[in-house]
N, C-alpha and C. Protein backbone atom coordinates (compact mmCIF):
# COMPACT_ATOMS: atom_id res chain seq x y z
N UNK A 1 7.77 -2.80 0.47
CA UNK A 1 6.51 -2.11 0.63
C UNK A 1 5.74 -2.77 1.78
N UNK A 2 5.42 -2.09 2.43
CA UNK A 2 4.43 -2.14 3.75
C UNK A 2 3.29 -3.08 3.38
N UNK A 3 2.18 -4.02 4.44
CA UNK A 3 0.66 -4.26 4.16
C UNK A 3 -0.23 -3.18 3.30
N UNK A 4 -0.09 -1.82 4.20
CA UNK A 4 -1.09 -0.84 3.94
C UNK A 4 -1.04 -0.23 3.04
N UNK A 5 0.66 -0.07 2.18
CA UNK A 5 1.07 0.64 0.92
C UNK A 5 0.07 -0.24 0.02
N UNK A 6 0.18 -2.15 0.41
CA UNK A 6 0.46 -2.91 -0.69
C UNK A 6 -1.14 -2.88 -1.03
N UNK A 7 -1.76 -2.78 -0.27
CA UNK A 7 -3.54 -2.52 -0.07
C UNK A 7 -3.63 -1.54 -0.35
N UNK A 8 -3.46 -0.47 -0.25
CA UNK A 8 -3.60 0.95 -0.77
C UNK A 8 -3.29 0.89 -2.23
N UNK A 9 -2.23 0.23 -2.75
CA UNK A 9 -1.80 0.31 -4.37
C UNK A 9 -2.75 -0.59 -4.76
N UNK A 10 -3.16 -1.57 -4.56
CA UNK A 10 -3.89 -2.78 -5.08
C UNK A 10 -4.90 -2.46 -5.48
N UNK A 11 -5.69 -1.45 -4.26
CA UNK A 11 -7.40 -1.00 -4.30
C UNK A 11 -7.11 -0.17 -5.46
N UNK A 12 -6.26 1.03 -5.62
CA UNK A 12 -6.27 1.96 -6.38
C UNK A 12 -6.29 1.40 -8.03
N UNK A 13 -5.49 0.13 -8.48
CA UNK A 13 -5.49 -0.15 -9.26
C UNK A 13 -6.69 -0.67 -9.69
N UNK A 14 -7.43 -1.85 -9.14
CA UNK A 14 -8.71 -2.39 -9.42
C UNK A 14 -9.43 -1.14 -9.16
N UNK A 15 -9.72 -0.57 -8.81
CA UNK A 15 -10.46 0.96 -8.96
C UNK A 15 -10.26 1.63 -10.54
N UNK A 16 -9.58 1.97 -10.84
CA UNK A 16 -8.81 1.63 -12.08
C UNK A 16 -9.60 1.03 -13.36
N UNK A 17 -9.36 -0.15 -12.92
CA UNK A 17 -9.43 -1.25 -13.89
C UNK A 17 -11.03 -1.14 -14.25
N UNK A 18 -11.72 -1.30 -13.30
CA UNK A 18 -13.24 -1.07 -13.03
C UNK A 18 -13.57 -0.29 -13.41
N UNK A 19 -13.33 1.10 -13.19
CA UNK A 19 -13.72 2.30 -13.54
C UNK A 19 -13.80 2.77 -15.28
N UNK A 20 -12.22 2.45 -16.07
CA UNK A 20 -12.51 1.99 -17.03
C UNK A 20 -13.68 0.99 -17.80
N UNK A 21 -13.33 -0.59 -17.14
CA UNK A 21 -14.41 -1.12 -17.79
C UNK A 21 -15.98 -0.43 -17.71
N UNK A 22 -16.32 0.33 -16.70
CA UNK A 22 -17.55 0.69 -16.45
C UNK A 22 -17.89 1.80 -17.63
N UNK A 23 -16.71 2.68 -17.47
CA UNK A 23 -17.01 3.77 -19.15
C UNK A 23 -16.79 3.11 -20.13
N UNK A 24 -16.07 2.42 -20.84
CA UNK A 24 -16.19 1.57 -22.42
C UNK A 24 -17.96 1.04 -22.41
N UNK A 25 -17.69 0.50 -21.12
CA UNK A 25 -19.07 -0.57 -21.73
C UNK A 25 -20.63 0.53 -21.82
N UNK A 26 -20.42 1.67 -21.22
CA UNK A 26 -21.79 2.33 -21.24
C UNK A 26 -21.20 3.37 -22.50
N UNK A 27 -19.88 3.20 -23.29
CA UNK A 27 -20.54 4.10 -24.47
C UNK A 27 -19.88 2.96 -25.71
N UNK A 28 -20.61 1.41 -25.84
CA UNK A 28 -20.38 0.97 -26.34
C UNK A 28 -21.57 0.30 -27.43
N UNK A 29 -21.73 -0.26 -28.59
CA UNK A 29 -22.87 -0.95 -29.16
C UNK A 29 -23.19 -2.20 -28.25
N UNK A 30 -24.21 -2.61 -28.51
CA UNK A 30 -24.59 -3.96 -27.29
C UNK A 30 -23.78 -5.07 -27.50
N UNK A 31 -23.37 -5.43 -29.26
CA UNK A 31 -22.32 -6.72 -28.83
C UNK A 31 -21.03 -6.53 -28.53
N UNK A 32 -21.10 -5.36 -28.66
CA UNK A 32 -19.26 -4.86 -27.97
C UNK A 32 -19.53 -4.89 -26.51
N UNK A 33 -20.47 -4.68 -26.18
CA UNK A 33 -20.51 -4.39 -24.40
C UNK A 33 -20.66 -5.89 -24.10
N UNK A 34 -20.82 -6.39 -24.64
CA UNK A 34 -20.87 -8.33 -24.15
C UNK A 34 -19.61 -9.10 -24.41
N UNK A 35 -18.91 -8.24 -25.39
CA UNK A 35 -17.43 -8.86 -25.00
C UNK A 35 -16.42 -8.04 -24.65
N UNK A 36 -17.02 -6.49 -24.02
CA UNK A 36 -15.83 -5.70 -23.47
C UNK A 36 -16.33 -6.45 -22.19
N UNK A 37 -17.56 -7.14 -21.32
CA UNK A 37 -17.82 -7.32 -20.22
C UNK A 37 -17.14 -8.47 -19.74
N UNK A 38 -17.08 -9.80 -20.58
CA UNK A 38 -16.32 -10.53 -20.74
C UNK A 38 -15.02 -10.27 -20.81
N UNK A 39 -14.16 -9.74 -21.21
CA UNK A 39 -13.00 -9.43 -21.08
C UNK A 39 -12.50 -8.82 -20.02
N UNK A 40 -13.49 -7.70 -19.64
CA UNK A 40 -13.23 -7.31 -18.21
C UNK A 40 -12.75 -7.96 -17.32
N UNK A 41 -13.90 -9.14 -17.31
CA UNK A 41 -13.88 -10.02 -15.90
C UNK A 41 -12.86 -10.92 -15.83
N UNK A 42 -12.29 -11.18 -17.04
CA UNK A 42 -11.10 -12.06 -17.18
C UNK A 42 -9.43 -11.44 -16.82
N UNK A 43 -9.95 -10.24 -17.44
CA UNK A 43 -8.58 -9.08 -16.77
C UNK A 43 -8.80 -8.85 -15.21
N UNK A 44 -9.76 -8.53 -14.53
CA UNK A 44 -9.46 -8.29 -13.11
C UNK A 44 -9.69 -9.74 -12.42
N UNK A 45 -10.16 -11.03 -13.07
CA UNK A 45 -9.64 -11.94 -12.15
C UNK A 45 -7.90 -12.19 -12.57
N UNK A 46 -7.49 -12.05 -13.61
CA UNK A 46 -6.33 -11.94 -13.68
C UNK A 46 -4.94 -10.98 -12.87
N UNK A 47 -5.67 -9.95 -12.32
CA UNK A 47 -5.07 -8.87 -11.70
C UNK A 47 -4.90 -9.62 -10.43
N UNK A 48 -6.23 -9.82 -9.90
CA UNK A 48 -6.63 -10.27 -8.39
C UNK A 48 -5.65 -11.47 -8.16
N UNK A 49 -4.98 -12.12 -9.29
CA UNK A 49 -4.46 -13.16 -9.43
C UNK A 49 -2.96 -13.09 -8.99
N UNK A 50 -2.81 -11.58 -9.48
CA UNK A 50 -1.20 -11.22 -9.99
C UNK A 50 -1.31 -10.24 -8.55
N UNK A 51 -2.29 -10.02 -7.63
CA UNK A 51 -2.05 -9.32 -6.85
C UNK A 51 -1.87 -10.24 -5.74
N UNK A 52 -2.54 -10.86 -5.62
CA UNK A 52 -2.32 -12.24 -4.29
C UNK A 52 -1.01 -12.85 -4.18
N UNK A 53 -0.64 -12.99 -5.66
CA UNK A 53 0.89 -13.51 -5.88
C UNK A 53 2.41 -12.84 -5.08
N UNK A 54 1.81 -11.38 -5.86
CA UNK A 54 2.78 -10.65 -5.03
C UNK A 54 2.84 -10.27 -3.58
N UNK A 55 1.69 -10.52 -3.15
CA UNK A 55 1.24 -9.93 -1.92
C UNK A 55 1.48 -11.60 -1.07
N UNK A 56 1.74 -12.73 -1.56
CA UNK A 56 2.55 -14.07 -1.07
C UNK A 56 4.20 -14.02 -0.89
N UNK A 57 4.53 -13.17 -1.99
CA UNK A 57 6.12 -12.99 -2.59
C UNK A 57 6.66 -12.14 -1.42
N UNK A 58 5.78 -10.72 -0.93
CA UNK A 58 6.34 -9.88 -0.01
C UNK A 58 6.04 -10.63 1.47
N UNK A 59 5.75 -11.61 2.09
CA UNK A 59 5.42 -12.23 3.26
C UNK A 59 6.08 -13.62 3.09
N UNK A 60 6.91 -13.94 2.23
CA UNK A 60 7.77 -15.00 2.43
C UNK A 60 7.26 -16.29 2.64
């Protein structure tokens, strides 16, 4: 896969990911929205994590 595929798939996913967390948490009770928000942030630094990785793996 190309730079621009690998950036193009990456954005689309965290787009994604975000987009979800953004609807749970606005039709959620308030202490669910404090640990769906929390969880969020731990899943897309986790992504961002798993995306840098691969995006090291394809550039050798």
């Amino acid at each position: 896969m190309n730079r621009v595929m690998s950036s193009a798939v990456s954005g689309l996913v965290l787009t994604a990911a975000i987009g979800t967390a953004a609807y749970m948490a606005s039709h959620s009770p308030q202490a669910k929205r404090r640990k769906l928000k929390r969880t969020a942030n731990h899943a897309l630094h986790t992504l961002g994590d798993m995306v840098d990785t691969v995006a090291c793996m394809m550039h050798g």
